[in-house]
Protein backbone atom coordinates (compact mmCIF):
# COMPACT_ATOMS: atom_id res chain seq x y z
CA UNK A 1 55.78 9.43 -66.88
CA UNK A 2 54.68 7.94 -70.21
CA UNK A 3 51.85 9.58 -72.05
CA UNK A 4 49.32 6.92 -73.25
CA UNK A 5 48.30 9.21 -76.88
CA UNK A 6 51.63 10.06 -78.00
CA UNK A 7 55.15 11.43 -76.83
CA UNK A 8 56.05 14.58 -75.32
CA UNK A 9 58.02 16.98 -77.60
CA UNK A 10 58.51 20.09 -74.67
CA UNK A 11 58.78 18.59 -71.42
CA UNK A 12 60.09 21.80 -70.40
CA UNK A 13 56.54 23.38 -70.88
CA UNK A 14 54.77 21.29 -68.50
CA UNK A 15 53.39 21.93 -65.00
CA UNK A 16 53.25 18.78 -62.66
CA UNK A 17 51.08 18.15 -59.51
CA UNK A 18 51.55 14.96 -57.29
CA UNK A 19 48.88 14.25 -54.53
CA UNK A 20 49.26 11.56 -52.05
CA UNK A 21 46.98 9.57 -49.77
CA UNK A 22 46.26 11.57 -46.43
CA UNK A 23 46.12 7.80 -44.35
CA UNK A 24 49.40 7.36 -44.02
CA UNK A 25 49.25 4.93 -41.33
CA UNK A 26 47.53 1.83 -43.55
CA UNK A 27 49.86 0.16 -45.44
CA UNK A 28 48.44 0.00 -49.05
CA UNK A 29 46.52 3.57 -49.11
CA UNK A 30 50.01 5.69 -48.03
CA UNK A 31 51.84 4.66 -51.29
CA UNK A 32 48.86 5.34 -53.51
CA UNK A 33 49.35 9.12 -55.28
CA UNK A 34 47.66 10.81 -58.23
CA UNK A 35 50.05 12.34 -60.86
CA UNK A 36 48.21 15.64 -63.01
CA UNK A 37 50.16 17.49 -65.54
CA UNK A 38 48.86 20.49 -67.78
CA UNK A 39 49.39 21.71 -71.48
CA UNK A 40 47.86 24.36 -73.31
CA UNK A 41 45.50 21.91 -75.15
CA UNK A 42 44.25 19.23 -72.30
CA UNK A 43 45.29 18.18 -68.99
CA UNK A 44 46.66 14.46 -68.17
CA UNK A 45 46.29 12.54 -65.03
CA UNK A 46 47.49 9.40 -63.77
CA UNK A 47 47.35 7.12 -60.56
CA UNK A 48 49.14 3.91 -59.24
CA UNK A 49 46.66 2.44 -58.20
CA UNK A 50 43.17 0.77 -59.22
CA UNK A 51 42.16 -1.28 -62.46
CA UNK A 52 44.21 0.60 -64.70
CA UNK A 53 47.71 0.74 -63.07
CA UNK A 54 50.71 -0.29 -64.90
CA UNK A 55 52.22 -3.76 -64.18
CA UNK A 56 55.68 -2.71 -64.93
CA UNK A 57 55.66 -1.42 -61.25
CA UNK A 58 55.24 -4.52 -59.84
CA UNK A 59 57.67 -6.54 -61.84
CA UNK A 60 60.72 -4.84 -61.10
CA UNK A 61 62.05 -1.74 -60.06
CA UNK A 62 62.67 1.97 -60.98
CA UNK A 63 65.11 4.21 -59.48
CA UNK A 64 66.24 7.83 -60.90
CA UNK A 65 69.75 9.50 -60.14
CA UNK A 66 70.45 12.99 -59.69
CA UNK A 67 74.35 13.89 -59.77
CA UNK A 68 75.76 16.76 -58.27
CA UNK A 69 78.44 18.39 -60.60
CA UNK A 70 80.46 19.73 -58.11
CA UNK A 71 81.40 16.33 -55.89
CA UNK A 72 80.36 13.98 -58.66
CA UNK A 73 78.06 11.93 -56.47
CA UNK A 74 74.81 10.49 -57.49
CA UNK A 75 72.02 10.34 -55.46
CA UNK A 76 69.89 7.40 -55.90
CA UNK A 77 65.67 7.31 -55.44
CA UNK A 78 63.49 5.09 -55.69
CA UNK A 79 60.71 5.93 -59.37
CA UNK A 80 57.66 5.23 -59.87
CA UNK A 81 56.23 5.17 -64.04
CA UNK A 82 53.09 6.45 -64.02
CA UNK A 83 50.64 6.16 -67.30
CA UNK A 84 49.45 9.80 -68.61
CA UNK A 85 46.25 9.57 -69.78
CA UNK A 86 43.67 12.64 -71.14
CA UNK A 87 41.65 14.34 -68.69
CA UNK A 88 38.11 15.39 -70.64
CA UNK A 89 36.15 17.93 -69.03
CA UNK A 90 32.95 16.00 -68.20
CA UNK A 91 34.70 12.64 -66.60
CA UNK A 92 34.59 11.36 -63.62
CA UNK A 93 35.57 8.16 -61.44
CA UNK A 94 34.57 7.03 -57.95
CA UNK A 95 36.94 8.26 -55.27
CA UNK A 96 36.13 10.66 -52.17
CA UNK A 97 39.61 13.65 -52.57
CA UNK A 98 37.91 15.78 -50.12
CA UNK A 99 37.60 13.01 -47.34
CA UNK A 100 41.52 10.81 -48.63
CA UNK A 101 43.52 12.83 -50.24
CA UNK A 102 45.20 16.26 -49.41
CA UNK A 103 43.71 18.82 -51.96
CA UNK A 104 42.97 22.46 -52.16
CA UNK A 105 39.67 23.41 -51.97
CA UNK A 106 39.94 24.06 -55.94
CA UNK A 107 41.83 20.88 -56.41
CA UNK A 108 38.47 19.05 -54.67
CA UNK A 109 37.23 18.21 -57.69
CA UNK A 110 39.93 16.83 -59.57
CA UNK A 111 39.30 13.40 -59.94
CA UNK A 112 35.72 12.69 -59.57
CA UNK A 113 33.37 15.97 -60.66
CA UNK A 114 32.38 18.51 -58.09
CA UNK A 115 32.29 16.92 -54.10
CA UNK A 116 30.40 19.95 -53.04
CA UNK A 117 27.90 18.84 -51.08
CA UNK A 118 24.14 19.74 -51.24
CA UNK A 119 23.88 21.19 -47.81
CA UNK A 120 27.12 23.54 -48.85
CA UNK A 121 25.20 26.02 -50.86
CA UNK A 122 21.39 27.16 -50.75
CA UNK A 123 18.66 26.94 -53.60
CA UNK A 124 18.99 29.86 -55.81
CA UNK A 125 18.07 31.31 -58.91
CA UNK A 126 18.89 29.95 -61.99
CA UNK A 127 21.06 33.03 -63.04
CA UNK A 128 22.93 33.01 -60.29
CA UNK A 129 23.76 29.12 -60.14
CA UNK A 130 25.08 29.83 -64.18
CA UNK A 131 27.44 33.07 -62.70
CA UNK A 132 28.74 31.04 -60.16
CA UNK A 133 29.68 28.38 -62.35
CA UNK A 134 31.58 30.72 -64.88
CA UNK A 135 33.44 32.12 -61.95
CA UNK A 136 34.86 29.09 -60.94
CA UNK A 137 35.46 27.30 -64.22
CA UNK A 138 37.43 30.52 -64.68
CA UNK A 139 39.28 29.74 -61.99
CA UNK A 140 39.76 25.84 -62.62
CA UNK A 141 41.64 23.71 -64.90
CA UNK A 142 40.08 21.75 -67.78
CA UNK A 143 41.16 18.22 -65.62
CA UNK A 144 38.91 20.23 -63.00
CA UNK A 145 35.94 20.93 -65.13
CA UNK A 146 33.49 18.52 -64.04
CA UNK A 147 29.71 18.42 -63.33
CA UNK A 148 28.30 20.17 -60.38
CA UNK A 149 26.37 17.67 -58.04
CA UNK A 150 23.10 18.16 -59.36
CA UNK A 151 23.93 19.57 -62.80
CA UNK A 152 24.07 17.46 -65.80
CA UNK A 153 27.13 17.76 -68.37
CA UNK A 154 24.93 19.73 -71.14
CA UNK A 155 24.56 22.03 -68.51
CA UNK A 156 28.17 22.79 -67.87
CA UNK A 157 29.05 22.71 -71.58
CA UNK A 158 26.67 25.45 -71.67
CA UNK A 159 28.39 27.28 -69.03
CA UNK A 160 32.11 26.90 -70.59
CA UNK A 161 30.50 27.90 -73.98
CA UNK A 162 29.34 31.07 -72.65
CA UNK A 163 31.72 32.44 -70.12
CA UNK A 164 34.68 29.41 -70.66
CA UNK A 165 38.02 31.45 -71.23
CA UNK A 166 39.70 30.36 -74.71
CA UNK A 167 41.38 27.30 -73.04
CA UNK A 168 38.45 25.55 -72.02
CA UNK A 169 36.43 26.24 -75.06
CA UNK A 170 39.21 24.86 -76.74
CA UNK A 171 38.86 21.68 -74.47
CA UNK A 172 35.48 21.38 -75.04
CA UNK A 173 35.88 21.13 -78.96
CA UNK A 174 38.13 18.29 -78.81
CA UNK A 175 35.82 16.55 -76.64
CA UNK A 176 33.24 17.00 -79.12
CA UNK A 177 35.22 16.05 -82.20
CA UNK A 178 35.79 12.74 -80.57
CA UNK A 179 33.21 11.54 -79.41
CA UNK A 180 30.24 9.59 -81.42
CA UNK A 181 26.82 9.49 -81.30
CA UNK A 182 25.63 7.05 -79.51
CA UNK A 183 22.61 6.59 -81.47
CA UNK A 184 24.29 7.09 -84.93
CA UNK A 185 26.71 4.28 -83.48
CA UNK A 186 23.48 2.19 -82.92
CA UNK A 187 22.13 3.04 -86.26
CA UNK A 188 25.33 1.57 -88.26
CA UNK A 189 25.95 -1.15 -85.86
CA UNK A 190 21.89 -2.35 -86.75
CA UNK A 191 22.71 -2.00 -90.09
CA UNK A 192 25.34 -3.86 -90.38
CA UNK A 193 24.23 -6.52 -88.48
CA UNK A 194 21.13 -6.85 -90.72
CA UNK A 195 23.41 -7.12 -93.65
CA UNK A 196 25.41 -9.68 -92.42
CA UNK A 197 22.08 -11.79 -91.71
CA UNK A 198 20.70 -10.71 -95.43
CA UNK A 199 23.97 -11.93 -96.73
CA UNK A 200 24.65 -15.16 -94.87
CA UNK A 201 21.54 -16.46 -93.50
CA UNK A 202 20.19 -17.46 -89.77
CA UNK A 203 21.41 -21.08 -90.46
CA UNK A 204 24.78 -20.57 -91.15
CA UNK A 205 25.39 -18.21 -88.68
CA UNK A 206 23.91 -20.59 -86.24
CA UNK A 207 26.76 -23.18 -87.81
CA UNK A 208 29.33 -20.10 -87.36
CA UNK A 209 28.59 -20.24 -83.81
CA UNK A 210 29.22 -24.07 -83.70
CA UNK A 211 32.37 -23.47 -85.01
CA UNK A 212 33.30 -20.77 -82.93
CA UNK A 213 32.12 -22.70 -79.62
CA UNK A 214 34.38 -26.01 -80.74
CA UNK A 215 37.50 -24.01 -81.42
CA UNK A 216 37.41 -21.94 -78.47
CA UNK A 217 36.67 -25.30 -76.28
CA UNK A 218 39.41 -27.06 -78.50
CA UNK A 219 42.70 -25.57 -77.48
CA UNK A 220 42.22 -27.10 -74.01
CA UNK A 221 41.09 -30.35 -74.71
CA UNK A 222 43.15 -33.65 -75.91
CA UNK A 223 44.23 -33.74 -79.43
CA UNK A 224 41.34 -35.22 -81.20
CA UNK A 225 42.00 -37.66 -84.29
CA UNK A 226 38.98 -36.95 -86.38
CA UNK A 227 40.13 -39.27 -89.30
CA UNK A 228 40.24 -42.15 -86.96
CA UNK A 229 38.85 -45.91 -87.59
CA UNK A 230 38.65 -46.67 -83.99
CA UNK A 231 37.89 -45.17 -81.04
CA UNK A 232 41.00 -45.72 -79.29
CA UNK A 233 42.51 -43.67 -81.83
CA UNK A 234 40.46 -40.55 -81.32
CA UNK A 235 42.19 -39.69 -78.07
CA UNK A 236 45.50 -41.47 -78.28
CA UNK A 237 46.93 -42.73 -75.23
CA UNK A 238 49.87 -41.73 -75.86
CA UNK A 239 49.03 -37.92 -76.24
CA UNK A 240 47.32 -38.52 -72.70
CA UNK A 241 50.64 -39.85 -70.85
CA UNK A 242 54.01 -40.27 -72.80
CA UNK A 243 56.10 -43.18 -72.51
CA UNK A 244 58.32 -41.91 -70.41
CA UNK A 245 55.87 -40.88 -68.27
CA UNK A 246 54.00 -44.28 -68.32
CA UNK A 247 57.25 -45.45 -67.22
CA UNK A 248 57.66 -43.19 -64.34
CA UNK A 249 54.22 -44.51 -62.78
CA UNK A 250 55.41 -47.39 -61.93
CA UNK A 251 56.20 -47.25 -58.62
CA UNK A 252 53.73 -44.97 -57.43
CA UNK A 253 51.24 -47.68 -58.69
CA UNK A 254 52.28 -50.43 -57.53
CA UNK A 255 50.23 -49.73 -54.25
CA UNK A 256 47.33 -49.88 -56.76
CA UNK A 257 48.85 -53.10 -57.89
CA UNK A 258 48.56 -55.40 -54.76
CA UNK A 259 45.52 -53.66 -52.88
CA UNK A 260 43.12 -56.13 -51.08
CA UNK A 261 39.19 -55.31 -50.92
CA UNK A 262 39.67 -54.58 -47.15
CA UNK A 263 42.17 -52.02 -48.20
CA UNK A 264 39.37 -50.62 -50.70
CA UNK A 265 36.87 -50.52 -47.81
CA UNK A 266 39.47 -48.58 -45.96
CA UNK A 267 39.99 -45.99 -48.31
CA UNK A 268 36.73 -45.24 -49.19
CA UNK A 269 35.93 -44.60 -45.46
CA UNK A 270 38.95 -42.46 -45.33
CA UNK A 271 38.00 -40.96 -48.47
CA UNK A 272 41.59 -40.70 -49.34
CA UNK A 273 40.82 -41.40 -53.26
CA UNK A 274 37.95 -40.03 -55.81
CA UNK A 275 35.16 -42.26 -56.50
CA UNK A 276 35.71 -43.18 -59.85
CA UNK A 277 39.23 -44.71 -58.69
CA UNK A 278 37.50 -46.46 -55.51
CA UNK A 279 35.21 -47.72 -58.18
CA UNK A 280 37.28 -49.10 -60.73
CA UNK A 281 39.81 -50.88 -57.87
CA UNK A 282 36.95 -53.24 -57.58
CA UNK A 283 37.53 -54.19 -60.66
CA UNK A 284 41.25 -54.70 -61.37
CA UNK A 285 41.89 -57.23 -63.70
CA UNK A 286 43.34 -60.61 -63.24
CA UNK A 287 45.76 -60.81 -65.84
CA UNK A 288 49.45 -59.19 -64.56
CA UNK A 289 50.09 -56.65 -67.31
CA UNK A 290 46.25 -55.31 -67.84
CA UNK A 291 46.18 -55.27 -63.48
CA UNK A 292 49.56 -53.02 -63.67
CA UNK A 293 47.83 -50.80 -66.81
CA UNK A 294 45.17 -50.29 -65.21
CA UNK A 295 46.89 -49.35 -62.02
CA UNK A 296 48.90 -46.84 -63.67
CA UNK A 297 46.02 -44.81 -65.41
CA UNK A 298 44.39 -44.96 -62.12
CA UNK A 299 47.11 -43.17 -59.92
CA UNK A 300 47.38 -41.19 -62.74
CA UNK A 301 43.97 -39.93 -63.39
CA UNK A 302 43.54 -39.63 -59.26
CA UNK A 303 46.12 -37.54 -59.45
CA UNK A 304 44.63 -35.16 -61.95
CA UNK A 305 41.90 -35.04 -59.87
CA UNK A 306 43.65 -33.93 -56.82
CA UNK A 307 45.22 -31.28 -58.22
CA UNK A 308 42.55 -29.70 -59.80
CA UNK A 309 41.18 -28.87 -56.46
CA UNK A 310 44.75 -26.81 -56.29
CA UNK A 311 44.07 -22.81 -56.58
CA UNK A 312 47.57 -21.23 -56.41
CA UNK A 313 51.25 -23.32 -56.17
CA UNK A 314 53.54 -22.42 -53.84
CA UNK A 315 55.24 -25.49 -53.63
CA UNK A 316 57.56 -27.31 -55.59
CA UNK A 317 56.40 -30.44 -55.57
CA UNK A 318 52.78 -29.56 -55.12
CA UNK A 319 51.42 -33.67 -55.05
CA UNK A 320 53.80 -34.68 -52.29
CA UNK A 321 57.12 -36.64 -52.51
CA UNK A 322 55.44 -39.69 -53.64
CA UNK A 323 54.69 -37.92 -57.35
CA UNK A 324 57.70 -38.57 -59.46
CA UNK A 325 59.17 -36.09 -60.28
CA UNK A 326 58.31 -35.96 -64.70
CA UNK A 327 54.46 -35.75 -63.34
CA UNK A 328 54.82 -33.03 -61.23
CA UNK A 329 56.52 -31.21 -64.18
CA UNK A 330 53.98 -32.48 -66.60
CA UNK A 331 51.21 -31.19 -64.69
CA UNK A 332 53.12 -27.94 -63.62
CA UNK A 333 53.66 -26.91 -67.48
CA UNK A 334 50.64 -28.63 -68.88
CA UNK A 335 47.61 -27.72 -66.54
CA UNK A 336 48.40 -23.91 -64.86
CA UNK A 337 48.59 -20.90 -65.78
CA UNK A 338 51.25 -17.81 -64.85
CA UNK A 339 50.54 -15.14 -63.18
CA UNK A 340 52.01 -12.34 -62.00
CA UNK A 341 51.22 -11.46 -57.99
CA UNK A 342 52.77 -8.88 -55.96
CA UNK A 343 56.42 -9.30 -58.06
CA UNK A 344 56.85 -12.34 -58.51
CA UNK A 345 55.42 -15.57 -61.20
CA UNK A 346 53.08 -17.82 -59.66
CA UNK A 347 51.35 -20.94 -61.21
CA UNK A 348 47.63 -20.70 -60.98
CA UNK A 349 45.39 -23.58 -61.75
CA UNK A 350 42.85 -21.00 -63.84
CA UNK A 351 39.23 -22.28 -64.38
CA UNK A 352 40.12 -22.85 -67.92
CA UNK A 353 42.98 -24.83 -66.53
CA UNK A 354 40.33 -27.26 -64.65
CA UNK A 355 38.43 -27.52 -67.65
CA UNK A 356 41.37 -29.06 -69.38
CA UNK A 357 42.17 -30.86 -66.61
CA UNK A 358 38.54 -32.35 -66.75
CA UNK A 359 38.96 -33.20 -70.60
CA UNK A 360 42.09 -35.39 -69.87
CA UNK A 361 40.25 -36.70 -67.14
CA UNK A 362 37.37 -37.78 -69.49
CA UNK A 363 40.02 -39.21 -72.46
CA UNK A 364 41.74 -41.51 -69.63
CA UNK A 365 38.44 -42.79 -68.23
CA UNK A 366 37.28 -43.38 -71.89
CA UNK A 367 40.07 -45.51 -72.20
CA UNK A 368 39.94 -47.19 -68.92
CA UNK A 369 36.12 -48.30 -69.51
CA UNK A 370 36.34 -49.32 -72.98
CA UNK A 371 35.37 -45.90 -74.27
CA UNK A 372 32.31 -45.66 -72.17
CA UNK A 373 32.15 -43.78 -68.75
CA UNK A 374 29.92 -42.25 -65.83
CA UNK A 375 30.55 -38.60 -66.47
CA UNK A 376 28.27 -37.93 -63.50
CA UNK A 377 30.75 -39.53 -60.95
CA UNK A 378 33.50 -37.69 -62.74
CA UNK A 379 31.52 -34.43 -62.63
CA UNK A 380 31.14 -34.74 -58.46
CA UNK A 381 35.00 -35.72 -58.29
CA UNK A 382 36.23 -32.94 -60.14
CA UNK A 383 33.62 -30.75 -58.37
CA UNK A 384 32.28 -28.98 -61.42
CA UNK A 385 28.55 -28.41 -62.40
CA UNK A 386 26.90 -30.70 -64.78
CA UNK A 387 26.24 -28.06 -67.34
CA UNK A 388 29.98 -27.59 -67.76
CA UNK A 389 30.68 -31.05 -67.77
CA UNK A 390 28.45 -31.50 -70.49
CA UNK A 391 29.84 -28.51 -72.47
CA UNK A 392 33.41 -30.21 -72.28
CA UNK A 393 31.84 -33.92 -73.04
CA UNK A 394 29.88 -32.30 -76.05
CA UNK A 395 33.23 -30.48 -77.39
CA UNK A 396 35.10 -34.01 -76.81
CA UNK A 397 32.25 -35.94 -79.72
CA UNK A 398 30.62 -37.63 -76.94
CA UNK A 399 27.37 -39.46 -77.28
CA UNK A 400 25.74 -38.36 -73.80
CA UNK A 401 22.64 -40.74 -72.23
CA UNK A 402 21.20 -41.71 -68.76
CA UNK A 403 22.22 -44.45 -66.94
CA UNK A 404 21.76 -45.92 -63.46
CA UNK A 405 24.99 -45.34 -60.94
CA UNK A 406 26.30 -47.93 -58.98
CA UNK A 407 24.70 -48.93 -55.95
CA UNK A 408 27.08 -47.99 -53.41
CA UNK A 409 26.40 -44.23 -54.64
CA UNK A 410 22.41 -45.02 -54.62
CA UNK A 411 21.22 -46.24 -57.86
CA UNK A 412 20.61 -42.91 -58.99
CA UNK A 413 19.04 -43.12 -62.61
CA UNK A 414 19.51 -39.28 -63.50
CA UNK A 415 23.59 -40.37 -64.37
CA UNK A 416 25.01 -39.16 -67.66
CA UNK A 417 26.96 -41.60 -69.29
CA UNK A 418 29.39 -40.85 -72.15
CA UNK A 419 30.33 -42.92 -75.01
CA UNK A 420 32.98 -42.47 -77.93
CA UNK A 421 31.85 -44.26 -80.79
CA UNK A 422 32.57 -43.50 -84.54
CA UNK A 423 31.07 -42.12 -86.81
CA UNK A 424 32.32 -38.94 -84.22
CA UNK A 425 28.88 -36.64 -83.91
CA UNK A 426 28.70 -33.64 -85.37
CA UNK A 427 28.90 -30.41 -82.88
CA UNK A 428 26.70 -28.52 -81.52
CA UNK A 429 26.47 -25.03 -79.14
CA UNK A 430 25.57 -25.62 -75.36
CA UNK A 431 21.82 -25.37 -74.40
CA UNK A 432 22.40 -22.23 -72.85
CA UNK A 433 23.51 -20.56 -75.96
CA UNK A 434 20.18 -21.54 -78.19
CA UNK A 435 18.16 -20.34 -75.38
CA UNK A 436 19.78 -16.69 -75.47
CA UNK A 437 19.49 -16.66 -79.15
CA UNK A 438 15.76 -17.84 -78.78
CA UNK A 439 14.91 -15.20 -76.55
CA UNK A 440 16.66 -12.49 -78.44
């Protein structure tokens, strides 16, 4: 065990109680257990299971030895390390002992407050109701001390005060000497926050927020040149895709390269690219080297695309064979997250991952079009909303207007197009933000 306030000094002095799940026929519930130990001062209690179980379970494992002196073998089983943490009378979580778990009738209470139910005991007088309580807090721990169903905590504080033995008044005071008012709490926290307003201003808090908002947008999107004198060199190309990397998309363009309109046609009935990239094949240039460019940030960007839609990879090369093998590392280290699942590291493509994914996305299309792109058509390939498109395109320094589509998608006029032009704009928090602040 490992006490989450501080370290044992007697572990001699300390009385242990393991409970385990009654279901032992379903797989998860028969390995779940609840751990209570005892001092003189407060009781501890700790589970392996729920929110607040430790992770070092899951990542490898724990075994403890016991050696018998007289052969010299050592028996080997397998651990668990279960987090400690203080039991104050008064607390309670959401789980059903009496109906799971196999308790004494005085252990029924244990984790969640009194389980007894209404139609256990009759309506009587108020005297009686306060006995019975001090008989059985007599008879219970302080981890055990919790509210009768029906009875607020006041109540049973009033209870332990009067007939509590020396233990549980003793429990009771250190409960009280750590906790705060809640409306003292309020008081200071309204104070201070009218100081800081007094002190600073509404308008450059506002600007605060800005601030706040850009840098916690910024670490996911391209780096951003802010000193630059043209827009290519806001979002450099080569912080988008390396040389190297340019290099390796060579092949896997080249089917980019030589397509034919009928080819096109094909592919946008099969659906088997995004729209932006059926789109722009139209338009391939004539000239050899700006064709082949153009075919590379293509594959490229449909690529980015594609694997946004990922969730969780299992596979090593998650984009198929055809996906040289520097992408699929780019995109493994650049655009997921680890995580830890049932023991082992998995790459997760997080929401903040697509968000990042969408912001490269945006920087390549920028400099396919000449720095000036349909961020709707992006925004229904990448499958996000529009608000959080915008939030990204904002973050990026984007100049955002309406524009027609194209007419293969309808001639919708309600498109957002986004341009990069210098001088870069100054930023700004989303729409949704003001609106909270206005309404506060």
């Amino acid at each position: 065990v490992r006490f989450s306030n501080g370290r044992l000094r007697e572990p001699g002095g300390m009385r242990f109680t393991a409970y385990r799940h009654r279901d032992t026929a379903h797989p998860r519930h028969r390995h779940r257990r609840i751990l209570v130990s005892e001092t003189e001062r407060l009781s501890y209690v700790g589970n392996n299971f729920g929110s607040g179980v430790m992770k070092c379970n899951s990542l490898c494992r724990y075994f403890v030895g016991v050696l018998d002196k007289e052969s010299g073998q050592m028996e080997v089983y397998n651990a668990e390390i279960f987090n400690m943490q203080p039991w104050l009378s008064g607390r309670r979580i959401c789980v059903q002992p009496r109906q799971h778990y196999s308790l004494t009738p005085a252990d029924q209470c244990l984790p969640c407050g009194w389980v007894v139910s209404r139609e256990t005991f009759e309506p009587v007088s108020v005297g009686q109701v306060l006995f019975s309580c001090a008989l059985l807090l007599h008879a219970l721990s302080p981890a055990q001390q919790c509210a009768f169903l029906g009875f607020s905590l006041p109540q049973v504080d009033l209870c332990i005060e009067a007939f509590g033995t020396s233990k549980q008044k003793r429990a009771l005071s250190s409960r009280r000497m750590n906790t705060v008012g809640s409306d003292v709490l309020s008081t200071a926290v309204t104070k201070a926050a009218a100081n800081v307003i007094d002190a600073k201003g509404v308008a450059a808090l506002m600007q605060d927020m800005a601030q706040d908002d850009v840098q916690n947008v910024s670490v996911f999107l391209p780096p951003c040149n802010e000193d630059a004198d043209k827009p290519e060199n806001v979002y450099k190309f080569e912080d988008i895709l390396s040389p190297a990397e340019y290099e390796a998309l060579r092949v896997p363009a080249a089917v980019f390269v030589n397509i034919t309109p009928e080819e096109i046609t094909k592919k946008a009935e099969d659906k088997s690219h995004c729209s932006f990239v059926l789109e722009e094949l139209k338009f391939l240039p004539a000239d050899e080297r700006s064709r082949d460019h153009k075919a590379r940030c293509l594959w490229f960007l449909d690529t980015l695309i594609k694997f946004s839609y990922l969730k969780v990879i299992k596979k090593k090369h998650p984009m198929g064979p055809e996906c040289p093998h520097m992408i699929s590392r780019k995109l493994m280290k650049n655009f997921t997250s680890l995580t830890y699942n049932n023991g082992s590291v998995q790459n997760l493509v997080s929401s903040s991952m697509k968000a990042k994914i969408a912001a490269y996305v945006i920087a390549l299309a920028l400099h396919i079009n000449s720095f000036q792109t349909d961020l709707t058509i992006l925004q229904n390939d990448l499958k996000l909303q529009e608000s959080r498109m915008m939030d990204i395109a904002r973050a990026m320094r984007l100049k955002i207007s309406k524009a027609k589509g194209p007419p293969e998608l309808g001639n919708d006029s309600n498109h957002k197009l986004g341009t990069l032009s210098l001088p870069l704009p100054v930023p700004k928090p989303s729409g949704g933000r003001l609106k909270r602040k206005k309404i506060n």
